[in-house]
C-alpha atoms as a PDB file:
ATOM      1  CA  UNK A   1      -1.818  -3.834   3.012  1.00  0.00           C
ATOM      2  CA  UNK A   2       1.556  -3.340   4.630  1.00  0.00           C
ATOM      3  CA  UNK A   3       1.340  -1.275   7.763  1.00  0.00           C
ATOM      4  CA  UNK A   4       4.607  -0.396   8.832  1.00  0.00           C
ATOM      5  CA  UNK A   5       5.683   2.874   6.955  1.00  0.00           C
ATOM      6  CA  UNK A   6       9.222   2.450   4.647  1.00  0.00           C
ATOM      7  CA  UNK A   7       8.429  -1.891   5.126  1.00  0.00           C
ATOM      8  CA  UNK A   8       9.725  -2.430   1.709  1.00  0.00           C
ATOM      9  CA  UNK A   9      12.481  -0.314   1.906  1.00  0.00           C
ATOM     10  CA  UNK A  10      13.853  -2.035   4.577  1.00  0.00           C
ATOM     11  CA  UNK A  11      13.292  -5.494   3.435  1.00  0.00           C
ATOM     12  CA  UNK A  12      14.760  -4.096   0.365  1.00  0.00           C
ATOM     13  CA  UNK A  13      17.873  -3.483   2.528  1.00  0.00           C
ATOM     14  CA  UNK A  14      18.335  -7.234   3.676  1.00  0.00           C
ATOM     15  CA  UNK A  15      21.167  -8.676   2.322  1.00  0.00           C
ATOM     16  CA  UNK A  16      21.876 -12.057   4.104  1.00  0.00           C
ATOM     17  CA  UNK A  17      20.271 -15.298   3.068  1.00  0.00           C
ATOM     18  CA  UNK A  18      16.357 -15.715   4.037  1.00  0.00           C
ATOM     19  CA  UNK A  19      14.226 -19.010   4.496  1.00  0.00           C
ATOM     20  CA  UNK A  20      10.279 -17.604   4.092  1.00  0.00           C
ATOM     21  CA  UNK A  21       8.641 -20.603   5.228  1.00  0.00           C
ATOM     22  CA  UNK A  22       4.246 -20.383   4.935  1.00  0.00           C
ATOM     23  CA  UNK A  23       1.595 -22.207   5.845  1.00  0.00           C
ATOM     24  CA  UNK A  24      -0.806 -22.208   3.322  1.00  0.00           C
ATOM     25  CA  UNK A  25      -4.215 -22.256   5.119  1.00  0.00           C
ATOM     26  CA  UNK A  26      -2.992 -19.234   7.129  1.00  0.00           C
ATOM     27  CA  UNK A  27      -5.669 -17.371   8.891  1.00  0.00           C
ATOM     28  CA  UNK A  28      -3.508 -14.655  10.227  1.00  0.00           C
ATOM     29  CA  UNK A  29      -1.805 -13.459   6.866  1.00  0.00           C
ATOM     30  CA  UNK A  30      -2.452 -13.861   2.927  1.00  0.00           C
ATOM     31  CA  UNK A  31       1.074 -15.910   2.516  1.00  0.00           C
ATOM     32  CA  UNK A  32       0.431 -15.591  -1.194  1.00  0.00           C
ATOM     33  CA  UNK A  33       1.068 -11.633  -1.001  1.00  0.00           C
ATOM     34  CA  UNK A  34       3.926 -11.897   1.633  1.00  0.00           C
ATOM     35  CA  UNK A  35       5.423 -14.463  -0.851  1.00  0.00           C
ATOM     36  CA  UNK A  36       5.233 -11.985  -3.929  1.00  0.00           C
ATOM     37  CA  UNK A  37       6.125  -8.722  -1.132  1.00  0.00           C
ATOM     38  CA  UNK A  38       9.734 -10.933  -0.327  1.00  0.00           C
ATOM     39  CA  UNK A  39       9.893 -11.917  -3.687  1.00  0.00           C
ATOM     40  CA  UNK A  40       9.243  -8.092  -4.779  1.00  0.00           C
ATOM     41  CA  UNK A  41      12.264  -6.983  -2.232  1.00  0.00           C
ATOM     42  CA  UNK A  42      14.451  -9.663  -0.821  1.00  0.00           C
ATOM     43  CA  UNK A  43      14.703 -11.449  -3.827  1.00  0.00           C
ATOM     44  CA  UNK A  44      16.446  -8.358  -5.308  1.00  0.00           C
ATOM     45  CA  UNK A  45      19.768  -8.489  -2.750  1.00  0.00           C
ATOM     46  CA  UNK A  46      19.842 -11.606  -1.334  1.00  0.00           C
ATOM     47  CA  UNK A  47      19.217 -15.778  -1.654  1.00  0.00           C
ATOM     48  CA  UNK A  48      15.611 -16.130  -0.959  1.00  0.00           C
ATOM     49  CA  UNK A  49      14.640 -19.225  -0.496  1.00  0.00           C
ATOM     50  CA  UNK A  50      10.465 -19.616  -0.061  1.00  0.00           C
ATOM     51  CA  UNK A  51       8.649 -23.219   1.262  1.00  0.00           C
ATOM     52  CA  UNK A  52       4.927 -23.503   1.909  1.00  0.00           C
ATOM     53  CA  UNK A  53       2.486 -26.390   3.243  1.00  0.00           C
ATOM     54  CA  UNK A  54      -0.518 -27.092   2.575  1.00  0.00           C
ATOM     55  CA  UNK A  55      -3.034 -27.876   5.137  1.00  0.00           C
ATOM     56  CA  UNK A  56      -0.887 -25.837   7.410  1.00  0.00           C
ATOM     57  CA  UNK A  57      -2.004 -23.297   9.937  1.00  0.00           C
ATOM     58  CA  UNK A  58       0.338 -19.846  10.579  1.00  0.00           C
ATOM     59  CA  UNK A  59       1.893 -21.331  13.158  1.00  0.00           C
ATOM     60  CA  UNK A  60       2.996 -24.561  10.930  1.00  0.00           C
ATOM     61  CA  UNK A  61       0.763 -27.256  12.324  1.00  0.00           C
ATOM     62  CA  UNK A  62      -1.239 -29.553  10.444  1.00  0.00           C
ATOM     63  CA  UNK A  63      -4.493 -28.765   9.969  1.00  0.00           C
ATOM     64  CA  UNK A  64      -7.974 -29.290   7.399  1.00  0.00           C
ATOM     65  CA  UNK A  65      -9.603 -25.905   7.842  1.00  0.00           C
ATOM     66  CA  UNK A  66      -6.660 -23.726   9.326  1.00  0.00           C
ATOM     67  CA  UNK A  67      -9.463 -22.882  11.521  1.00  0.00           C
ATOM     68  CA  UNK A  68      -8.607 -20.447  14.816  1.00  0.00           C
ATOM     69  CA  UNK A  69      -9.836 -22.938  16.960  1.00  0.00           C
ATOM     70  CA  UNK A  70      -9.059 -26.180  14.523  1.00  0.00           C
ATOM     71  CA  UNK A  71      -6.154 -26.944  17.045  1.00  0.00           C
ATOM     72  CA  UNK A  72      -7.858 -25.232  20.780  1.00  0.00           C
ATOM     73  CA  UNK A  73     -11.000 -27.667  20.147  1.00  0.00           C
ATOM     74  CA  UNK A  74      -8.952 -30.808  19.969  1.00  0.00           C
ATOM     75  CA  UNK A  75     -10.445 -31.535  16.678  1.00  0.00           C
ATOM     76  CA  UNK A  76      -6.830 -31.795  15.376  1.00  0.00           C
ATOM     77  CA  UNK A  77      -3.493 -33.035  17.151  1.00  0.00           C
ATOM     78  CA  UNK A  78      -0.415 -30.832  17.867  1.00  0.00           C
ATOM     79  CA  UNK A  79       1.366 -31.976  14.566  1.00  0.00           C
ATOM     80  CA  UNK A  80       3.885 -29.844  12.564  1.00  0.00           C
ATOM     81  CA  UNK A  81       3.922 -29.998   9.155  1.00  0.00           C
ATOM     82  CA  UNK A  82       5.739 -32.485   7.346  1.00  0.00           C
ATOM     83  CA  UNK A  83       9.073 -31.622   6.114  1.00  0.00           C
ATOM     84  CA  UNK A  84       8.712 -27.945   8.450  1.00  0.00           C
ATOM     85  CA  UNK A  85      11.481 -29.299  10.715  1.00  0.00           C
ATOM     86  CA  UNK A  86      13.753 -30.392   7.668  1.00  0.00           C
ATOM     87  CA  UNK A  87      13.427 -26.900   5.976  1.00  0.00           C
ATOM     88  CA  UNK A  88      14.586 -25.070   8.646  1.00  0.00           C
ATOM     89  CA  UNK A  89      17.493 -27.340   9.282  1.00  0.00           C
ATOM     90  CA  UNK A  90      18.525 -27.368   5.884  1.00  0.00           C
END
């Protein structure tokens, strides 16, 4: 559910280009719906442009479980995602 009242107007409204970049073992958000919200709205006005990665975490590390404390344990390193840096350079 989208908690801010008017949220797809004002996506809606966005008319510059937008990079949605997701990590798709995302514990903090369903990327799937924000991907079909952006989709729903931005892709209406503007060049939307949408990348996800798999076995990534919401902040766009690596990751197997996506796990809140995956990273905190030490069970994984302090990785980004590979290709996150070249998508948001290109």
């Amino acid at each position: 559910p989208i908690y801010i009242q008017g949220f797809e107007a004002m996506l809606s409204n966005i008319n510059c280009p937008v990079l949605a970049i997701f990590g798709e073992k995302d514990m903090n958000v369903d990327w799937t719906q924000t991907q079909a919200l952006y989709q729903k709205t931005l892709g209406k006005n503007t060049s939307l442009t949408i990348k996800s990665f798999p076995d990534c975490t919401h902040n766009l590390f690596q990751c197997e479980t996506g796990g809140f404390y995956e990273i905190q344990d030490n069970k994984m390193p302090w990785n980004r995602c590979t290709g996150f840096l070249d998508a948001m350079a290109n």
